[in-house]
PDB file of N, CA and C in Angstrom:
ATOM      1  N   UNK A   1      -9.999 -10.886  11.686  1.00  0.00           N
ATOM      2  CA  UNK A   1      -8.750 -10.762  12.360  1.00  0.00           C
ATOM      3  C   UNK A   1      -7.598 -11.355  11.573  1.00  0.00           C
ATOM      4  N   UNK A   2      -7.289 -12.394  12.185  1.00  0.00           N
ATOM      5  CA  UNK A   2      -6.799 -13.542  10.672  1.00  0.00           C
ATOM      6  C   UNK A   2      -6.425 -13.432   9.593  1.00  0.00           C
ATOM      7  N   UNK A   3      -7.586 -12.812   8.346  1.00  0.00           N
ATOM      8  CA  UNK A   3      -7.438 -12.395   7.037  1.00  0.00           C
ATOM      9  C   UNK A   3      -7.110 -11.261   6.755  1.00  0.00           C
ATOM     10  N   UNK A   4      -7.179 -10.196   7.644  1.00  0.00           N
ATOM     11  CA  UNK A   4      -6.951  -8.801   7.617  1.00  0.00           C
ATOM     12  C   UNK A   4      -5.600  -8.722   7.889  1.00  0.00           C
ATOM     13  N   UNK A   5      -5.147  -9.646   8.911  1.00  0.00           N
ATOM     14  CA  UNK A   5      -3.622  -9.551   9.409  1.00  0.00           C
ATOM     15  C   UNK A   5      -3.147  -9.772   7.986  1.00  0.00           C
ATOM     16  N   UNK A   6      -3.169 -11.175   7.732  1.00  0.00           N
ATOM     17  CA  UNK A   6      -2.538 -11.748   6.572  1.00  0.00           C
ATOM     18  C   UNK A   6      -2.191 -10.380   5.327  1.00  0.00           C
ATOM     19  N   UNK A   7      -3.688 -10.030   4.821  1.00  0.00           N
ATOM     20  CA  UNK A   7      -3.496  -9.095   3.859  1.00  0.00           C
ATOM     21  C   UNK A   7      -2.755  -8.149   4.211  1.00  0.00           C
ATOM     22  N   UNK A   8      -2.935  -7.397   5.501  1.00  0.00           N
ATOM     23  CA  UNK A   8      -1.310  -6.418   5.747  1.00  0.00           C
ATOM     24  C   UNK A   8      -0.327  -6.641   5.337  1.00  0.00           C
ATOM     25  N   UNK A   9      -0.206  -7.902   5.932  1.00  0.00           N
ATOM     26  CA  UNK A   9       1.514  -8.755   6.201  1.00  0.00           C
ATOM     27  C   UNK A   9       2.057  -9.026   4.513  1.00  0.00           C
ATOM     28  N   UNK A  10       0.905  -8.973   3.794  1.00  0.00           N
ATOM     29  CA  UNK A  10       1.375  -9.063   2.197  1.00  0.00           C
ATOM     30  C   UNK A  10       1.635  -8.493   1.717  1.00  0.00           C
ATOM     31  N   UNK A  11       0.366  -6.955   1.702  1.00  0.00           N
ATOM     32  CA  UNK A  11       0.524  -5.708   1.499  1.00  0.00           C
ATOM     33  C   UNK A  11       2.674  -5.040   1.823  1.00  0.00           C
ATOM     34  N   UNK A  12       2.698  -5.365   3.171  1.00  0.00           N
ATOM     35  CA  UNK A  12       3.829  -4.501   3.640  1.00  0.00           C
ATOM     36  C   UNK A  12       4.908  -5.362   3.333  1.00  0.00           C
ATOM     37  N   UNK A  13       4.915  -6.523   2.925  1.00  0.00           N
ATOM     38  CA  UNK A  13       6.385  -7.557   2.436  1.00  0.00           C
ATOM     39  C   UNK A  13       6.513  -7.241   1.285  1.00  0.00           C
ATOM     40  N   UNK A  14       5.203  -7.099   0.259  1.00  0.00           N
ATOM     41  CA  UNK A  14       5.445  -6.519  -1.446  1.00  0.00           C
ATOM     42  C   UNK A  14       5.847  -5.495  -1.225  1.00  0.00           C
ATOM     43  N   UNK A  15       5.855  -4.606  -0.866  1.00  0.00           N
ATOM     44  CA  UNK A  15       6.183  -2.834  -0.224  1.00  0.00           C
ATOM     45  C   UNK A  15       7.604  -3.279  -0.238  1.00  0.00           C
ATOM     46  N   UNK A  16       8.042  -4.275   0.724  1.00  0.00           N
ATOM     47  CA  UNK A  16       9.799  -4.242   0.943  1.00  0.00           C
ATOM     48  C   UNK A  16      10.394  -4.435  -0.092  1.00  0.00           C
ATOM     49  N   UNK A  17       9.933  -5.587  -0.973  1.00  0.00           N
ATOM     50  CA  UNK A  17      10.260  -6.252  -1.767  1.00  0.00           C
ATOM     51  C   UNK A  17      10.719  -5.538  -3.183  1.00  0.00           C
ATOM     52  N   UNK A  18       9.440  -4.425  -3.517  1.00  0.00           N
ATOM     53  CA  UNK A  18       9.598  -3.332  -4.114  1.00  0.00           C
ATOM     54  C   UNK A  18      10.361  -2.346  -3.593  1.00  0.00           C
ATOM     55  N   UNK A  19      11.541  -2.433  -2.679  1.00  0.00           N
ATOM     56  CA  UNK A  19      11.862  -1.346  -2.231  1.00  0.00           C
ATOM     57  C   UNK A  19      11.467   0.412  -2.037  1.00  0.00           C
ATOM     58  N   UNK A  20      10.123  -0.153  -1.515  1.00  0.00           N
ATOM     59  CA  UNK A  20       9.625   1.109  -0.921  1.00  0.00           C
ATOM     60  C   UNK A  20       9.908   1.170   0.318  1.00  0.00           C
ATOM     61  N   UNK A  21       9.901   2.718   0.884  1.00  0.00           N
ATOM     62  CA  UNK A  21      10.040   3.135   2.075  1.00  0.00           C
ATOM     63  C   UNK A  21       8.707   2.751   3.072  1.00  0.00           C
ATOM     64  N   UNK A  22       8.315   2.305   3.993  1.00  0.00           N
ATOM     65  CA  UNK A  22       7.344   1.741   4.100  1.00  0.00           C
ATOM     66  C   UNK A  22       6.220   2.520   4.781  1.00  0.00           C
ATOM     67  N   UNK A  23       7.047   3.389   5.992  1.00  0.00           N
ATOM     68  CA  UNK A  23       5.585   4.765   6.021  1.00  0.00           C
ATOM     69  C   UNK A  23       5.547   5.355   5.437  1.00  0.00           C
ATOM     70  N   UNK A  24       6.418   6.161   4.028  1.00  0.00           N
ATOM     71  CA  UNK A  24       5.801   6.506   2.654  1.00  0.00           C
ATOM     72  C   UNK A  24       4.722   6.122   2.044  1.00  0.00           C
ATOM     73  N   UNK A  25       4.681   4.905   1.915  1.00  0.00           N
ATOM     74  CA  UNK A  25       3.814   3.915   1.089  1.00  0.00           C
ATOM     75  C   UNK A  25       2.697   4.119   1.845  1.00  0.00           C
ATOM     76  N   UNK A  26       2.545   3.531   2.637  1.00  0.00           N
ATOM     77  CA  UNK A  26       1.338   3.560   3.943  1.00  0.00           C
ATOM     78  C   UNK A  26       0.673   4.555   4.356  1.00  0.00           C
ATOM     79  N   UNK A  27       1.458   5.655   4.354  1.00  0.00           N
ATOM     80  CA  UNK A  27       0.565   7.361   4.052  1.00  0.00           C
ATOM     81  C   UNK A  27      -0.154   7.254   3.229  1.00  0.00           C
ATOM     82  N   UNK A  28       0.708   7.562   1.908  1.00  0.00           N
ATOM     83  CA  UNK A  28       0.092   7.467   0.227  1.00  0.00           C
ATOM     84  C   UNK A  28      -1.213   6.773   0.578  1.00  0.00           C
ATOM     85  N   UNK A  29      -1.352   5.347   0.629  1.00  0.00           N
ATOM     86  CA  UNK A  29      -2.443   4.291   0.504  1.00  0.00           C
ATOM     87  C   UNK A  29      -3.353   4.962   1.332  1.00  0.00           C
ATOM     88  N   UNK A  30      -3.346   5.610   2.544  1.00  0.00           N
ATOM     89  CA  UNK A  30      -4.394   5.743   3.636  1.00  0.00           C
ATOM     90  C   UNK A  30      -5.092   6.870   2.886  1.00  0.00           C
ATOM     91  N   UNK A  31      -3.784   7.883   2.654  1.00  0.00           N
ATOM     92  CA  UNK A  31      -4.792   9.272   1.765  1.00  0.00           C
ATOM     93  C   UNK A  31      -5.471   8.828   0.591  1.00  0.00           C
ATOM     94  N   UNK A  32      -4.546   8.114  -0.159  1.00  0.00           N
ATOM     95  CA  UNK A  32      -5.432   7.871  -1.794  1.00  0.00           C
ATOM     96  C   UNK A  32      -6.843   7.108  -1.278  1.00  0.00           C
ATOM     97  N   UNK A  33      -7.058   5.952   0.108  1.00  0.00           N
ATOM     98  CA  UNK A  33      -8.055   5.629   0.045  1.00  0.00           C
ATOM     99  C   UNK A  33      -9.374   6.152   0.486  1.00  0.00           C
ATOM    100  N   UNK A  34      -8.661   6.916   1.355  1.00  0.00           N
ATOM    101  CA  UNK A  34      -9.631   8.266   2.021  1.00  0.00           C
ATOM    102  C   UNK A  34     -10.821   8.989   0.906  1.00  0.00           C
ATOM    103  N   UNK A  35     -10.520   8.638  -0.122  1.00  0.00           N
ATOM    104  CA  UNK A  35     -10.284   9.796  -1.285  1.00  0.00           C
ATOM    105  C   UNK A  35     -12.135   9.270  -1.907  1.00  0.00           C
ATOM    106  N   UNK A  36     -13.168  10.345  -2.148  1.00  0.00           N
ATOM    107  CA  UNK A  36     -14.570   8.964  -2.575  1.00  0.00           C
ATOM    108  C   UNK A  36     -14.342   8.344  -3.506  1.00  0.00           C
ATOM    109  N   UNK A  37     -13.202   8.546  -4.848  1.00  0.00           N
ATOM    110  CA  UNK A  37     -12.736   7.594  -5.717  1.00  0.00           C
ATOM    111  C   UNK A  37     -11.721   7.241  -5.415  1.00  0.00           C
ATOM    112  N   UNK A  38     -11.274   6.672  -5.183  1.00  0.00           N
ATOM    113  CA  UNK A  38      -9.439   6.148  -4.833  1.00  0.00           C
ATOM    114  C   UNK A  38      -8.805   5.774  -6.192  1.00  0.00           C
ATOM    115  N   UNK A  39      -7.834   6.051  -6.705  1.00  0.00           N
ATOM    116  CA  UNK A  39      -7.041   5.299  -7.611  1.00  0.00           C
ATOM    117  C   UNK A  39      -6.449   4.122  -7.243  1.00  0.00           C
ATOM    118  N   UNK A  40      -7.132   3.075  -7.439  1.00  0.00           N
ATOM    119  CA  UNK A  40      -6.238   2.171  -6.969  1.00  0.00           C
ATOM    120  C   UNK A  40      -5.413   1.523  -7.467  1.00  0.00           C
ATOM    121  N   UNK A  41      -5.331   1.774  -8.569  1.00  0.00           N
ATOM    122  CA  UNK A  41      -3.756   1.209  -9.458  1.00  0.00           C
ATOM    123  C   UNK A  41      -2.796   1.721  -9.466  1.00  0.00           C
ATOM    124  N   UNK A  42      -2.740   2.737  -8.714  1.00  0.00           N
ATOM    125  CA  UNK A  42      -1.750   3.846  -8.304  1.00  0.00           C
ATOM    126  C   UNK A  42      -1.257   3.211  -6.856  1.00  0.00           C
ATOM    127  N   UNK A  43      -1.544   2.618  -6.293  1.00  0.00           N
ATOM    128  CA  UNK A  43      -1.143   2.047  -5.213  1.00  0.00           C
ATOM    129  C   UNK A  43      -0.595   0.417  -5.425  1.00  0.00           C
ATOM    130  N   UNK A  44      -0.653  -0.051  -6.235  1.00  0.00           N
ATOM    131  CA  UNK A  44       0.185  -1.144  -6.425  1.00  0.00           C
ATOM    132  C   UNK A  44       1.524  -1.066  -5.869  1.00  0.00           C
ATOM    133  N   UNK A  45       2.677  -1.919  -5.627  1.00  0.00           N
ATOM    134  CA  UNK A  45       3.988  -1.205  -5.291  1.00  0.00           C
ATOM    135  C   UNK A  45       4.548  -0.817  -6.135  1.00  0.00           C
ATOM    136  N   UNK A  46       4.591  -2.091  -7.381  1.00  0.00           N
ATOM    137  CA  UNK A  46       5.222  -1.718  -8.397  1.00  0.00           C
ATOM    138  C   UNK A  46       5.078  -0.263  -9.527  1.00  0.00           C
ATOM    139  N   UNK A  47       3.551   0.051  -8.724  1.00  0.00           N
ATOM    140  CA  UNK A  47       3.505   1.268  -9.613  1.00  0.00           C
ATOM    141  C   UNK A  47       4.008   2.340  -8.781  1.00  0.00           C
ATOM    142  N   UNK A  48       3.763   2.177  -7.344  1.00  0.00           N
ATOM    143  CA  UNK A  48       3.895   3.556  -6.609  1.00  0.00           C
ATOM    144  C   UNK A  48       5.136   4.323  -6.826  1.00  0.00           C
ATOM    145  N   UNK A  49       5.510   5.882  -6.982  1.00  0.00           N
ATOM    146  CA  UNK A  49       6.287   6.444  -7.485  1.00  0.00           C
ATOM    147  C   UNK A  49       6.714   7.436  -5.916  1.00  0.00           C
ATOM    148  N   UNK A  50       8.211   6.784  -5.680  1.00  0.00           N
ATOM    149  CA  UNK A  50       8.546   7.515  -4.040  1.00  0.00           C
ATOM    150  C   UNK A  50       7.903   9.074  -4.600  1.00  0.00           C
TER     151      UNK A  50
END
């Protein structure tokens, strides 16, 4: 509960911080993770590309 919150709450403040749009971002991440390989360096903020 707890740690999962936390990691959101980090996840979605780096998101602001990077000035991403934030249900942009949060789509992206859900589909790319959906995915049986995910890219996950593609989801960084700093990498994500609006």
């Amino acid at each position: 509960g707890a740690d999962a919150s936390a990691m959101l709450y980090s996840i979605v403040e780096t998101a602001k911080a990077n000035g991403l749009i934030l249900y942009d971002y949060m789509v992206k991440c859900m589909k790319e993770l959906a995915k049986a390989e995910p890219d996950i360096d593609t989801l960084l903020p700093w990498s994500f590309k609006h």
